[in-house]
C-alpha atoms as a PDB file:
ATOM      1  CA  UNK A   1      92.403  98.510  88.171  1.00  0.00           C
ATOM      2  CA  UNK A   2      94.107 101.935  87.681  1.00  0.00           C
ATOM      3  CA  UNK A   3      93.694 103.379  84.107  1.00  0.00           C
ATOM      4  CA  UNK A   4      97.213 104.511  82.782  1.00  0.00           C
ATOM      5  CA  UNK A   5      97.989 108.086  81.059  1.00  0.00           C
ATOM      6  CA  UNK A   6      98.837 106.482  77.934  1.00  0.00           C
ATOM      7  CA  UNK A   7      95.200 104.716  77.722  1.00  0.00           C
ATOM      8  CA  UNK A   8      93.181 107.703  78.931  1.00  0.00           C
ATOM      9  CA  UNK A   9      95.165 110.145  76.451  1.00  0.00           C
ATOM     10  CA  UNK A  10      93.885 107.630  73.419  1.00  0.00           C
ATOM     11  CA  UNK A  11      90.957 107.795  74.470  1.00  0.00           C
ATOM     12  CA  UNK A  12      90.958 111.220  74.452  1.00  0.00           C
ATOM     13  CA  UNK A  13      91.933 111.082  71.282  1.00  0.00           C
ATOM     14  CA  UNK A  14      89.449 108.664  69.921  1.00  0.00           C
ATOM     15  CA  UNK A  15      86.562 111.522  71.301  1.00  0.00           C
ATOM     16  CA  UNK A  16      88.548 114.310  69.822  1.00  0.00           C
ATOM     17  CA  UNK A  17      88.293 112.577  66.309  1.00  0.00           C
ATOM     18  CA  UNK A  18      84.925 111.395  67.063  1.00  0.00           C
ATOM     19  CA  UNK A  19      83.814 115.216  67.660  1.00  0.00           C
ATOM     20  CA  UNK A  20      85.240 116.255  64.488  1.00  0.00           C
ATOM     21  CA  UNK A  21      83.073 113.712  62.302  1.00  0.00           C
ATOM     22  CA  UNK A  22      80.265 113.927  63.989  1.00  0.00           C
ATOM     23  CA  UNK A  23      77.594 115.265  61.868  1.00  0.00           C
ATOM     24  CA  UNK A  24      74.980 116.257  64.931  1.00  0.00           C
ATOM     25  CA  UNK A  25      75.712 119.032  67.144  1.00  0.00           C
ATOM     26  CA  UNK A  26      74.531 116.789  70.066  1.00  0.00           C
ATOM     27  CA  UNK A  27      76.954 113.972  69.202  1.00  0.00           C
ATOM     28  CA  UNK A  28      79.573 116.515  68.886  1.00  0.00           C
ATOM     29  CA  UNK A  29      78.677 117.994  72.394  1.00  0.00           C
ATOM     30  CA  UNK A  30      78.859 114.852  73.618  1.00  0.00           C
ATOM     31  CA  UNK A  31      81.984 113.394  72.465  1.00  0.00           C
ATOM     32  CA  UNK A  32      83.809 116.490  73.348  1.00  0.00           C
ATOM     33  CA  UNK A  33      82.773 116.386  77.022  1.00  0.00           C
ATOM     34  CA  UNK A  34      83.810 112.714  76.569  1.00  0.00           C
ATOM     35  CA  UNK A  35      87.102 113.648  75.603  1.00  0.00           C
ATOM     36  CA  UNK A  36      87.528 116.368  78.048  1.00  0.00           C
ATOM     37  CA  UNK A  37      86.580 113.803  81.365  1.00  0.00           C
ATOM     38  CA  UNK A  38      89.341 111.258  79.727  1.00  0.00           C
ATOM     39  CA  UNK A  39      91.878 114.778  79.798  1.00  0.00           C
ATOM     40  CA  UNK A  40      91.452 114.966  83.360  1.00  0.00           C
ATOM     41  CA  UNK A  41      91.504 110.779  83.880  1.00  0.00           C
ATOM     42  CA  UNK A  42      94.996 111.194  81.969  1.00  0.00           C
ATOM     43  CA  UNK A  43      96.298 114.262  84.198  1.00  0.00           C
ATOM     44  CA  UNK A  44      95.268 112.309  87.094  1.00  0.00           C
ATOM     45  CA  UNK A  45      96.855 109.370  86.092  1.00  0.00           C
ATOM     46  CA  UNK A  46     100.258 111.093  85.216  1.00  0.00           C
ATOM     47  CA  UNK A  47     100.257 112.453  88.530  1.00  0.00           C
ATOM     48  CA  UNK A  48     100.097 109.051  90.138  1.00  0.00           C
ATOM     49  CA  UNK A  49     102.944 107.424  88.118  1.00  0.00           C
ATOM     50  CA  UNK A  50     104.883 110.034  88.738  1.00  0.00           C
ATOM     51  CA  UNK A  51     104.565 109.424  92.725  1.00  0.00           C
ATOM     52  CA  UNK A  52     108.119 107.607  94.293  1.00  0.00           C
ATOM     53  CA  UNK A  53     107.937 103.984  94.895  1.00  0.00           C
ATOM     54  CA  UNK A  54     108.126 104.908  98.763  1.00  0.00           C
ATOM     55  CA  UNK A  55     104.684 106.747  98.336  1.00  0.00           C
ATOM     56  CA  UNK A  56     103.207 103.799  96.961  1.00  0.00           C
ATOM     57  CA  UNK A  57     104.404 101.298  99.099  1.00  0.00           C
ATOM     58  CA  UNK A  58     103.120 103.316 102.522  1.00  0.00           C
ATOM     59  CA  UNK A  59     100.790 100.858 103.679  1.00  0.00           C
ATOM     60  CA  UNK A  60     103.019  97.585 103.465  1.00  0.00           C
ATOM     61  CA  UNK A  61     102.267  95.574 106.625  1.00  0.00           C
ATOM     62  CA  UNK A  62     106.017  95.140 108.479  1.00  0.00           C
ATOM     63  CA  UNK A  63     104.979  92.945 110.871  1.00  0.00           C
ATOM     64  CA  UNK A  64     102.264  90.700 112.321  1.00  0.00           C
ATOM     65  CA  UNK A  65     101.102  93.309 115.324  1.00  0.00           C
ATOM     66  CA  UNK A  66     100.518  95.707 111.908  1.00  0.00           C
ATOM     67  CA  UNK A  67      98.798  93.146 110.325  1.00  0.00           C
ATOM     68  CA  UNK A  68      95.830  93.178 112.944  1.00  0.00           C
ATOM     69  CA  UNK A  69      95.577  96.674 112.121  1.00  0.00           C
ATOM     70  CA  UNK A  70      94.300  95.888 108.044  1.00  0.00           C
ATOM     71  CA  UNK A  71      92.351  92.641 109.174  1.00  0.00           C
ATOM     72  CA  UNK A  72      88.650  92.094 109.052  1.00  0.00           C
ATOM     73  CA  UNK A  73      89.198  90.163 112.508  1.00  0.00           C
ATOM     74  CA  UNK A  74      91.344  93.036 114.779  1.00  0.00           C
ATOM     75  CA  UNK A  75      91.151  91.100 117.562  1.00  0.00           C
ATOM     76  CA  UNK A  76      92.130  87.892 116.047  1.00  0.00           C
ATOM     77  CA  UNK A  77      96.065  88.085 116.977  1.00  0.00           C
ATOM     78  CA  UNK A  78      95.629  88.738 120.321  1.00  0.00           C
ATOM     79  CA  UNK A  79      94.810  85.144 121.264  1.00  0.00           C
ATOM     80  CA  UNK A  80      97.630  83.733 119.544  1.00  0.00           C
ATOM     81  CA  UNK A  81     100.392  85.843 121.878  1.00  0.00           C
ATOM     82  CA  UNK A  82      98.384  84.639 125.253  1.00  0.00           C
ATOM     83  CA  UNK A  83      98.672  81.281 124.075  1.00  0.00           C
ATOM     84  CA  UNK A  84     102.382  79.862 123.545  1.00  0.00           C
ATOM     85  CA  UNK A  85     103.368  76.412 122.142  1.00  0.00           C
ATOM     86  CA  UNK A  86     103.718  75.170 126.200  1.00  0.00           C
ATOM     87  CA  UNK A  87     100.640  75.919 127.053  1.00  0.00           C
ATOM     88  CA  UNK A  88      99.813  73.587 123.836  1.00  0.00           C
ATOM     89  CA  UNK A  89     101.969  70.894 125.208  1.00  0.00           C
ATOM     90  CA  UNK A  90      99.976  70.940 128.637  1.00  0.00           C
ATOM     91  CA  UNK A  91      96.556  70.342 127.590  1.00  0.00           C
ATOM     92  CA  UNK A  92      97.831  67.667 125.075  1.00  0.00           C
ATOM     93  CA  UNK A  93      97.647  69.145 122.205  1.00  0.00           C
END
């Protein structure tokens, strides 16, 4: 699961107020690096929702002889074109 802008910018939030009551310079240290990492998640994240639909969809198999190419089993489809319905039919099947 992708994180979303608007999530990662709360959380950045939520550290930002978290560094200003903290007490402890460590805690403070802390919770501002914490809120700087979920800055750059959000930045990140804006950037991909921003991408077109087209970018997105790139890797959308379009046909069976593509779907070979994403399979765990490559050579799996390669039977199935030697081996037509007739040839089914003859050895009574």
């Amino acid at each position: 699961m992708q994180l979303t802008s608007i999530m990662s910018r709360s959380q950045q939030k939520r550290q930002l107020d978290l560094a200003e009551e903290a007490a402890l310079p460590y805690a403070k240290g802390i919770a501002l690096l914490a809120a700087s990492v979920w800055g750059k998640e959000a930045s990140a994240a804006e950037r991909r929702e921003q991408r077109p639909a087209t970018a997105k969809a790139r890797l959308v198999v379009t046909s069976p002889t593509d779907d070979r190419i994403f399979s765990e089993n490559p050579d799996r489809g390669f039977a199935d074109s030697a081996c037509r319905a007739t040839d089914l039919d003859q050895i009574g099947l």
